[in-house]
Protein backbone atom coordinates (compact mmCIF):
# COMPACT_ATOMS: atom_id res chain seq x y z
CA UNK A 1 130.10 97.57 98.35
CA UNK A 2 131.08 95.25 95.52
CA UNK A 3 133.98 92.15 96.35
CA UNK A 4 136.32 94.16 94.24
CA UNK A 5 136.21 97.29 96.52
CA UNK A 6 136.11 94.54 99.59
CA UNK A 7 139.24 93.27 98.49
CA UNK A 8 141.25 96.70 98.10
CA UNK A 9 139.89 97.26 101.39
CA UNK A 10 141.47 94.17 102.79
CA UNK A 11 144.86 94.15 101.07
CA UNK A 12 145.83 97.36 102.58
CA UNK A 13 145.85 96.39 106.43
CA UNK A 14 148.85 95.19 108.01
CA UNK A 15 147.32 91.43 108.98
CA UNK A 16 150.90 90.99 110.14
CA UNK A 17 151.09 93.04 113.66
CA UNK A 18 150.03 91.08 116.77
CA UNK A 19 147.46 94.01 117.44
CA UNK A 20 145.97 93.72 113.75
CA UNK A 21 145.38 90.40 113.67
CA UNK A 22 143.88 90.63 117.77
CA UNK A 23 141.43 93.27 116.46
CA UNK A 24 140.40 91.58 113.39
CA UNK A 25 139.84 88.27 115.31
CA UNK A 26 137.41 90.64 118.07
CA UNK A 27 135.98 91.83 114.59
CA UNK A 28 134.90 88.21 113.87
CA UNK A 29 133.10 87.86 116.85
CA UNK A 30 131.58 91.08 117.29
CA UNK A 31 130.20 90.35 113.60
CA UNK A 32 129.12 87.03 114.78
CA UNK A 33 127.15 88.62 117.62
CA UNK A 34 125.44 90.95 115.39
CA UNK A 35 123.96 88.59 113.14
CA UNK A 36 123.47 85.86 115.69
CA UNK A 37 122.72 87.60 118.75
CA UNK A 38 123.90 86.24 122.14
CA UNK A 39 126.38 82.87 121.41
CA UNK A 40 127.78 81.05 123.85
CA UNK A 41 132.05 81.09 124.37
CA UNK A 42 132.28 77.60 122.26
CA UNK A 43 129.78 78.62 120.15
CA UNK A 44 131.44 81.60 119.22
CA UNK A 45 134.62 79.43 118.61
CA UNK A 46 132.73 77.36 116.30
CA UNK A 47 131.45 79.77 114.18
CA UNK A 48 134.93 82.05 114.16
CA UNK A 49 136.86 79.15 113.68
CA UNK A 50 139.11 80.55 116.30
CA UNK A 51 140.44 78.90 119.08
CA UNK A 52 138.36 78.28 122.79
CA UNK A 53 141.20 80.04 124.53
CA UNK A 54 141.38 82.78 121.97
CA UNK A 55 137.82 83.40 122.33
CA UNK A 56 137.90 83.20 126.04
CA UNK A 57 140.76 85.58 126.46
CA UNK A 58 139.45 88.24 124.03
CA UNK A 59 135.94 87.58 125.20
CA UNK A 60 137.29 88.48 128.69
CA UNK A 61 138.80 91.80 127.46
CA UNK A 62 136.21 93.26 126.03
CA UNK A 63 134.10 92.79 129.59
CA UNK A 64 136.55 94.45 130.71
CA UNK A 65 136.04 97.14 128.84
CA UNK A 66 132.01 96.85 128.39
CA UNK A 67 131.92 95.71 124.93
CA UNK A 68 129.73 93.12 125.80
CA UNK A 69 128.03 91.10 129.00
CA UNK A 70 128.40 87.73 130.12
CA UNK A 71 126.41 85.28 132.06
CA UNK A 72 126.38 81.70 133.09
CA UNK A 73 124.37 79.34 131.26
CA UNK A 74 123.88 75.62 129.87
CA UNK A 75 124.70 74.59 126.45
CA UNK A 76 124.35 70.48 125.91
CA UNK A 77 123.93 70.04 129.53
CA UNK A 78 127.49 71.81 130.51
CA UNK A 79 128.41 74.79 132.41
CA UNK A 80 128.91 77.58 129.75
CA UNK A 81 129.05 81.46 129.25
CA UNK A 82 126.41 83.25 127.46
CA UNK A 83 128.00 86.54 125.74
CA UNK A 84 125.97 89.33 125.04
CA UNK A 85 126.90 92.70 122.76
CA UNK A 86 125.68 95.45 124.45
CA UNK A 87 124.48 98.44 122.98
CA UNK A 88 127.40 100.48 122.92
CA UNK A 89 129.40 97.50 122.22
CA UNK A 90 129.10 98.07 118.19
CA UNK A 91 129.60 101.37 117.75
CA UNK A 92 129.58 102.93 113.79
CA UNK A 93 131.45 105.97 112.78
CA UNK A 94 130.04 108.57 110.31
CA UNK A 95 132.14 110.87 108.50
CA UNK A 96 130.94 113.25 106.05
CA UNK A 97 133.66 115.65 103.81
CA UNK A 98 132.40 119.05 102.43
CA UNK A 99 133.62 121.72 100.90
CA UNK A 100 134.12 123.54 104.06
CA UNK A 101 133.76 121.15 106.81
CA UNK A 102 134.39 117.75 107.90
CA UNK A 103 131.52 115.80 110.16
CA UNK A 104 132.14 113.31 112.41
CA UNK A 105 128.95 110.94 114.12
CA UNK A 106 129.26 108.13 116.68
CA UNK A 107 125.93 105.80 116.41
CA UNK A 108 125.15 102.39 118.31
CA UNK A 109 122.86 99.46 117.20
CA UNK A 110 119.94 100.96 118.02
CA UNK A 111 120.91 103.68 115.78
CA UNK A 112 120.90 106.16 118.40
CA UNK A 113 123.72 109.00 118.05
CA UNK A 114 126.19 108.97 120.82
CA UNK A 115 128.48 111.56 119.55
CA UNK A 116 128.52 114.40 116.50
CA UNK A 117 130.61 117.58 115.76
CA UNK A 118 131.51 119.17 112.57
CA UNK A 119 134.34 121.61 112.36
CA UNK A 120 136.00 124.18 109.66
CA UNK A 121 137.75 123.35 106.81
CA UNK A 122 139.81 125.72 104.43
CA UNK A 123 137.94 125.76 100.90
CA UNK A 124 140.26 123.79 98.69
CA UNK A 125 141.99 121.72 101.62
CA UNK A 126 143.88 118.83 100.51
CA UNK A 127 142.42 114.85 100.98
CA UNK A 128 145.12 115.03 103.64
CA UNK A 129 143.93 117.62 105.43
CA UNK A 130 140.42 116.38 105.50
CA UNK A 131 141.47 112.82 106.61
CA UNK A 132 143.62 114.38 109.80
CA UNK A 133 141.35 116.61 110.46
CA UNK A 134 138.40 113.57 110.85
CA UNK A 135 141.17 111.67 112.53
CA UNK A 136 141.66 114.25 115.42
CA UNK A 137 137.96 115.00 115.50
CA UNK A 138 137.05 111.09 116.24
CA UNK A 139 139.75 111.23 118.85
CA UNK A 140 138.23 114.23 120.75
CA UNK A 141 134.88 112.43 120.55
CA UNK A 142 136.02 109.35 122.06
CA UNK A 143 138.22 110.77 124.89
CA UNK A 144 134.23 112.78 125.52
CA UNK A 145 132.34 110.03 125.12
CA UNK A 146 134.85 107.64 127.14
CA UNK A 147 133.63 105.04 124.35
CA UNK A 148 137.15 102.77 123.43
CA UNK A 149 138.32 102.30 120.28
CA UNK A 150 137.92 98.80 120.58
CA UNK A 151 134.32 99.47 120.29
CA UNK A 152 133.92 100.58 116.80
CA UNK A 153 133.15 98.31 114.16
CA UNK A 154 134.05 100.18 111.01
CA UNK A 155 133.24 103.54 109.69
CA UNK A 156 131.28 104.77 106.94
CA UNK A 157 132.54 108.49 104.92
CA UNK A 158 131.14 110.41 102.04
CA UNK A 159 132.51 113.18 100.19
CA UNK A 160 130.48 115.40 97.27
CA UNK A 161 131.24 113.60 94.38
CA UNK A 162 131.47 110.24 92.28
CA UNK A 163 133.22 107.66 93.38
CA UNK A 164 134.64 104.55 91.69
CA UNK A 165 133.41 101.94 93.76
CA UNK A 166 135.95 99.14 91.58
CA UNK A 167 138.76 100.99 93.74
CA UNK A 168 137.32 103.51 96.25
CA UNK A 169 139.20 106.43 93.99
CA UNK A 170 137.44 109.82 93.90
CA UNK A 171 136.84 110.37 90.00
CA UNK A 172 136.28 113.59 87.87
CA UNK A 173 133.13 115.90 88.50
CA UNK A 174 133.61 115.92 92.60
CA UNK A 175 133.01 119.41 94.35
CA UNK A 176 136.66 118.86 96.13
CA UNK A 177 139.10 119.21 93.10
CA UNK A 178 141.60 118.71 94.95
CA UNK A 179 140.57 115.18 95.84
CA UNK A 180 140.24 113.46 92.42
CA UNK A 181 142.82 110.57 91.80
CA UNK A 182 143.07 110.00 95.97
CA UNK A 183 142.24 106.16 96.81
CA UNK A 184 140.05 107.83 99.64
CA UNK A 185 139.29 104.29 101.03
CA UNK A 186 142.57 103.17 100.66
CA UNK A 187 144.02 106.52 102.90
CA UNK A 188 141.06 106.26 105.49
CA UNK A 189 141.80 102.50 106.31
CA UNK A 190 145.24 103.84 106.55
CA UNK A 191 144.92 106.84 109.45
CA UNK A 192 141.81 104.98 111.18
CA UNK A 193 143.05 101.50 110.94
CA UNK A 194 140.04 99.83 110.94
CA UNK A 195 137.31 98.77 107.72
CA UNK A 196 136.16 101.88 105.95
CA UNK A 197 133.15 101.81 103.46
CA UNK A 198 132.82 104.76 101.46
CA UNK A 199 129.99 106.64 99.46
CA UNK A 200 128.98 109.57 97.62
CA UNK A 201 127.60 111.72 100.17
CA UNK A 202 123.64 112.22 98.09
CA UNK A 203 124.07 108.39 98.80
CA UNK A 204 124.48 108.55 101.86
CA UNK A 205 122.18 111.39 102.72
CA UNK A 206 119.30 108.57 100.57
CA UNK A 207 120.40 105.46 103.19
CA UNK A 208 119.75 108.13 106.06
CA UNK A 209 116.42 109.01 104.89
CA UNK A 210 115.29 105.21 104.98
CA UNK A 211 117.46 104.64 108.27
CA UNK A 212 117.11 107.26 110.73
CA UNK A 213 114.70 110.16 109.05
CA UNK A 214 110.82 109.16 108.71
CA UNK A 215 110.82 107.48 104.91
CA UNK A 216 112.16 103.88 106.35
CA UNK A 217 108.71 102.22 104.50
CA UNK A 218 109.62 104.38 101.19
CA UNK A 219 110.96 101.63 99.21
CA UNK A 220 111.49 103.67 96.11
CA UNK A 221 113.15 107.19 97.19
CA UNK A 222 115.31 110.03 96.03
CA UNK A 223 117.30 111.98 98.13
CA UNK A 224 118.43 115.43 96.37
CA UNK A 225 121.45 117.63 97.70
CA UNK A 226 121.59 120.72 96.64
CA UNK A 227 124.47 122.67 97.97
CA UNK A 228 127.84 123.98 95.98
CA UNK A 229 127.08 120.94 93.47
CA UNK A 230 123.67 119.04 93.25
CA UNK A 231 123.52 115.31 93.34
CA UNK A 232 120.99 112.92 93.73
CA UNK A 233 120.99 109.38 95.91
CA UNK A 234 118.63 106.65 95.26
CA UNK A 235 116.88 103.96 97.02
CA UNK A 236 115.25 101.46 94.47
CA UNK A 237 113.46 98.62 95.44
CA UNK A 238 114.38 98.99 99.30
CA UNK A 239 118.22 99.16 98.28
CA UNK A 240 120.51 101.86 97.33
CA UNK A 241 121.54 102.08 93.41
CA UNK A 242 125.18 102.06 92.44
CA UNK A 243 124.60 101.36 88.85
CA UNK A 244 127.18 100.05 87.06
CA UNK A 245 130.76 101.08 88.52
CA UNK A 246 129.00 103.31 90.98
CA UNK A 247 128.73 106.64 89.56
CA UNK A 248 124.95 107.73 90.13
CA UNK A 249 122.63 110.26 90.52
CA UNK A 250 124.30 113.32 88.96
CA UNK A 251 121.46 115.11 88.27
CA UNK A 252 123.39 118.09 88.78
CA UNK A 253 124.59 117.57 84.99
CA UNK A 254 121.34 117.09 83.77
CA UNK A 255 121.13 119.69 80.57
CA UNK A 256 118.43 122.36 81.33
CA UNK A 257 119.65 124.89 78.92
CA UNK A 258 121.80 124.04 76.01
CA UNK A 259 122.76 126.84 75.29
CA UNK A 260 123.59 128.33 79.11
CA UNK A 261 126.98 128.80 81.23
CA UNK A 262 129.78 126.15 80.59
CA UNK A 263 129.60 123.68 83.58
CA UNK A 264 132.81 122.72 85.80
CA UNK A 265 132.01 118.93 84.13
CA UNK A 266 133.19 120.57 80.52
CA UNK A 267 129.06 120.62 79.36
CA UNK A 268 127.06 123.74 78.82
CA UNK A 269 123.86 124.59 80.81
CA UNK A 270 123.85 121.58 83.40
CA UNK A 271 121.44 122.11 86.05
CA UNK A 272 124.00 123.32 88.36
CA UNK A 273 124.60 126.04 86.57
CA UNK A 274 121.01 127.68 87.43
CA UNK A 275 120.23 125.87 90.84
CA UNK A 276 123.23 125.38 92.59
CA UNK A 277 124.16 127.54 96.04
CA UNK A 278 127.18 129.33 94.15
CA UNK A 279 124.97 130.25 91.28
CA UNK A 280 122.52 131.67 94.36
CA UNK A 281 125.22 133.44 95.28
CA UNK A 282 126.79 134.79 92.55
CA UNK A 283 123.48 136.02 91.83
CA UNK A 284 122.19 137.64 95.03
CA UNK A 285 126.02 139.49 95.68
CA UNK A 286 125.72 141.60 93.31
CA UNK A 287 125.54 145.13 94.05
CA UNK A 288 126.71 144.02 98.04
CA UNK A 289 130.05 144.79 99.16
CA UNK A 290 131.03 141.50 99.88
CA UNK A 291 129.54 138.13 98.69
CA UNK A 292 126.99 136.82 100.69
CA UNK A 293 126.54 133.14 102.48
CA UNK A 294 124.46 130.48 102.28
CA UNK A 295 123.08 131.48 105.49
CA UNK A 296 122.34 134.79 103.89
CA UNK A 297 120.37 133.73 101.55
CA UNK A 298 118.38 131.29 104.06
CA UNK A 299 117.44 134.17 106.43
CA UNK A 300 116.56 136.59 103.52
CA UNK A 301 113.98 133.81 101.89
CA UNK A 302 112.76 133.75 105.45
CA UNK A 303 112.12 137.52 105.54
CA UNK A 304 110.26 137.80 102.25
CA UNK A 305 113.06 139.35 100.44
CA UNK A 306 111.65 139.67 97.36
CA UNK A 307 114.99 139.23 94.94
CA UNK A 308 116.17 136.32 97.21
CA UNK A 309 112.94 134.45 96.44
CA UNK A 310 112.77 135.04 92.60
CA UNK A 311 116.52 133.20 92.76
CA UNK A 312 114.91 130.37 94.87
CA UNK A 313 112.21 130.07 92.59
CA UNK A 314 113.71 129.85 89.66
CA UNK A 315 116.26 127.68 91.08
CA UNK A 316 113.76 125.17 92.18
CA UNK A 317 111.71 125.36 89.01
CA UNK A 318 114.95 124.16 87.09
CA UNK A 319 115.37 121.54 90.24
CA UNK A 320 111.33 120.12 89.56
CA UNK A 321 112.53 120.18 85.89
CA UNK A 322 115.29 117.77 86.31
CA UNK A 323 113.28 115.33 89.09
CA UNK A 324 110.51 114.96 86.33
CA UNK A 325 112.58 113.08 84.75
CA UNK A 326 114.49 111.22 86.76
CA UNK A 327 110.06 110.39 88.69
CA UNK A 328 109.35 109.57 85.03
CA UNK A 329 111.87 107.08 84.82
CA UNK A 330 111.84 105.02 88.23
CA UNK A 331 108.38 106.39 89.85
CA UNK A 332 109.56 107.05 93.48
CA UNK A 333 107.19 107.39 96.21
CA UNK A 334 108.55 110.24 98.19
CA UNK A 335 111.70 112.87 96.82
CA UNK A 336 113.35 114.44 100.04
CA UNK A 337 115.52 117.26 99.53
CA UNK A 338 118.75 117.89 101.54
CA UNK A 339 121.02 120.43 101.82
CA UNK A 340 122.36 123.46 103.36
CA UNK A 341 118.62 125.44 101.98
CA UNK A 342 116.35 123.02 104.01
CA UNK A 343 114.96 125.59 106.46
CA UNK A 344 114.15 127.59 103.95
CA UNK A 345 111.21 125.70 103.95
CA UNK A 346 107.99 125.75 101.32
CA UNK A 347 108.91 128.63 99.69
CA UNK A 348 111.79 126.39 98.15
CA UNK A 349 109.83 123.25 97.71
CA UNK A 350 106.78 124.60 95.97
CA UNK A 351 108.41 125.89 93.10
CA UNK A 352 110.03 122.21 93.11
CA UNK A 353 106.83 120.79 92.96
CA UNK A 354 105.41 122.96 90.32
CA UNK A 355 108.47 121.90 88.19
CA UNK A 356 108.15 118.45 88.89
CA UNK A 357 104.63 118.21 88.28
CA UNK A 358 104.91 120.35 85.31
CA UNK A 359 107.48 117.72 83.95
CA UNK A 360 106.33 114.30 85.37
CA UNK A 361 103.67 112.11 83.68
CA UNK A 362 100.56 113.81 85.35
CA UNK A 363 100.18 110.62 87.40
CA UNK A 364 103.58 109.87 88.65
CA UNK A 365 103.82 114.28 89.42
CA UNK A 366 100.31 113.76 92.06
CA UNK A 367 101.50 110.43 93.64
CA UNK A 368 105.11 111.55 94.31
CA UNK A 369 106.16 113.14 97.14
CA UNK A 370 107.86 115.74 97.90
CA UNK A 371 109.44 116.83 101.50
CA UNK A 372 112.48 118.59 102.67
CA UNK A 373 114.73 116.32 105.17
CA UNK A 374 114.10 116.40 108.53
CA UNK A 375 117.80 115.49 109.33
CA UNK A 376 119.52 118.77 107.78
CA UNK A 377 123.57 119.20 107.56
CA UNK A 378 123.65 115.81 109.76
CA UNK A 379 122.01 113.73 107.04
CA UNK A 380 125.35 112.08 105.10
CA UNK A 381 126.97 111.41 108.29
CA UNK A 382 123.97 109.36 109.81
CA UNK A 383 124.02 108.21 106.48
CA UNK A 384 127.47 106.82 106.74
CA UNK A 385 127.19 105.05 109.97
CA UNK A 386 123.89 103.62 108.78
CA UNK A 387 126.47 102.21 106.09
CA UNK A 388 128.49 100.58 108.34
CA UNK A 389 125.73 98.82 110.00
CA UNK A 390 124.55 97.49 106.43
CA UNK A 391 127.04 95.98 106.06
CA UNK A 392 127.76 93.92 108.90
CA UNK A 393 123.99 92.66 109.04
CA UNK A 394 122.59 95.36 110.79
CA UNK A 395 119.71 96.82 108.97
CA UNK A 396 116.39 98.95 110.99
């Protein structure tokens, strides 16, 4: 996140109410113990620049409460008190906005999930909604998990679309209408009260491929959502890419067909207008007498219907298509692809490798590739907790 987006974060805490300024001082050493490791009391003091007694007192507290372990020990030749984070004592929050759904993922240093539920959304809920309804949701898991609040360290949420990472607004071309113009960091900080990093969720779903799924040696990767929209996250040179103001991997507005179907964006024949879920949809409901589902149109492909699989393979012809280029460009090593379609299994990724190789300079096409994620629908929330953990130091 860049020191502007930092900074917006900050200013919109109140850093004037006893209990914000206790929690942000058991921030400071929490952070300390995560890039440190275990610190003695004065240490601790010297490297917060709080206070011995202020140390002491909320070092005490959050024993109490198991946030971390203490033991006796010598420091100079004195008496002192080693402190220790334990591994529940950092605990990350994911949260991942859909369309339809809001997911919500507790995760602890050793990036092992605690916690994860996803409920229903109305289609075309308001950034309010979604925000309550990820409130309540982390609430419920922490009452079930007995973890305390005190506990988390920050929490990490992506939503389907572009996001201005100058100001943590949700810009034009996002799958939640609804959402665009909403200072989504700004409102988190406000109903969680604690630091919130935000990301576009293909972003997110890239950092979780690298961080919890198998890829974490891939040092050049693309991670490819296709769902309602179709967006693309990337991890170049071991890092994620924000590019300029943060806005990405929208390969889902790549042209494949100039002249084709006007595009929500305002263009005409972007690629989600031939390879997104709605299109699949729109497609395969004709003729029934009701529209079908996503999971429709996963357990046909399954069965060998043959109509469903002409739509799959043409979608992920168009799909290869548009990953040519972007392989041509930046030469990735491996291109997973995410989504609500991922158990649909081969039958949706060969046709994306025959487009990609079809596309791709002949060498970068046979060196690249290509694997559906192992993580499925959980993918952008790990993601977002593994975001958290970037950024206070914490990196697998």
């Amino acid at each position: 996140m860049t020191a502007d987006t930092r900074s917006t974060t900050s200013r919109h805490r109140n850093p004037g109410s006893q209990t914000a300024l206790r929690h942000l001082n058991q921030q400071r050493i929490i952070e300390t113990l995560l890039s440190t490791g275990p610190s003695t009391q004065a240490e601790l003091s010297r490297q917060t620049g709080l206070s011995t007694a202020t140390v002491s007192n909320i070092v005490r507290v959050m024993a109490e409460s198991g946030l971390v372990s203490t033991s006796p020990t010598t420091s100079s030749g004195r008496r002192a008190l080693s402190v220790t984070l334990n591994s529940n004592g950092a605990v990350a929050v994911g949260i991942d906005f859909g369309r339809r759904h809001v997911r919500v993922a507790l995760a602890n240093l050793g990036y092992q999930s605690l916690a994860e539920r996803a409920v229903a959304l109305p289609l075309g809920h308001r950034a309010s909604e979604g925000i309550e309804a990820a409130a309540e949701l982390l609430d419920t898991l922490l009452d079930e998990t007995g973890i305390s609040r005190s506990a988390l360290i920050g929490a990490g949420a992506g939503i389907p679309g572009p996001i201005d990472r100058r100001s943590g607004t949700v810009v034009q071309g996002a799958i939640l209408p609804e959402w665009v113009g909403i200072n989504i960091l700004q409102e988190l900080e406000h109903r969680l009260q604690m630091p919130v990093y935000v990301d576009n969720d293909a972003n997110l779903g890239a950092l979780a491929e690298v961080t919890w799924g198998p890829h974490n040696a891939a040092s050049n990767l693309i991670f490819v959502k296709i769902g309602t929209g179709i967006g693309a996250g990337l991890i170049l040179n071991g890092a994620p890419y924000y590019g300029n103001i943060g806005i990405t991997g929208e390969i889902g507005h790549a042209t494949i067909a100039e002249h084709g179907l006007v595009c929500r964006c305002g263009n005409r024949g972007c690629l989600e207008t031939v390879a997104s879920t709605s299109i699949m949809i729109e497609l395969l409901s004709r003729g029934t007498p009701s529209p079908i589902s996503v999971e429709d149109i996963v357990r046909q492909a399954r069965q060998g219907d043959a109509a469903t699989l002409r739509v799959i393979d043409d979608a992920g012809l168009a799909i290869g298509r548009a990953l040519g280029n972007v392989a041509n460009l930046i030469n990735p090593e491996v291109i997973v692809v995410g989504g609500p379609l991922a158990d649909i299994g081969d039958a949706f990724l060969d046709p994306i490798r025959r487009g990609l190789q079809r596309h791709a300079v002949p060498m970068v096409g046979e060196t690249t590739l290509v694997a559906m994620s192992s993580l499925g629908e959980r993918a952008e929330a790990l993601g977002a907790a593994a975001l958290v953990f970037q950024h206070t130091g914490i990196r697998r």
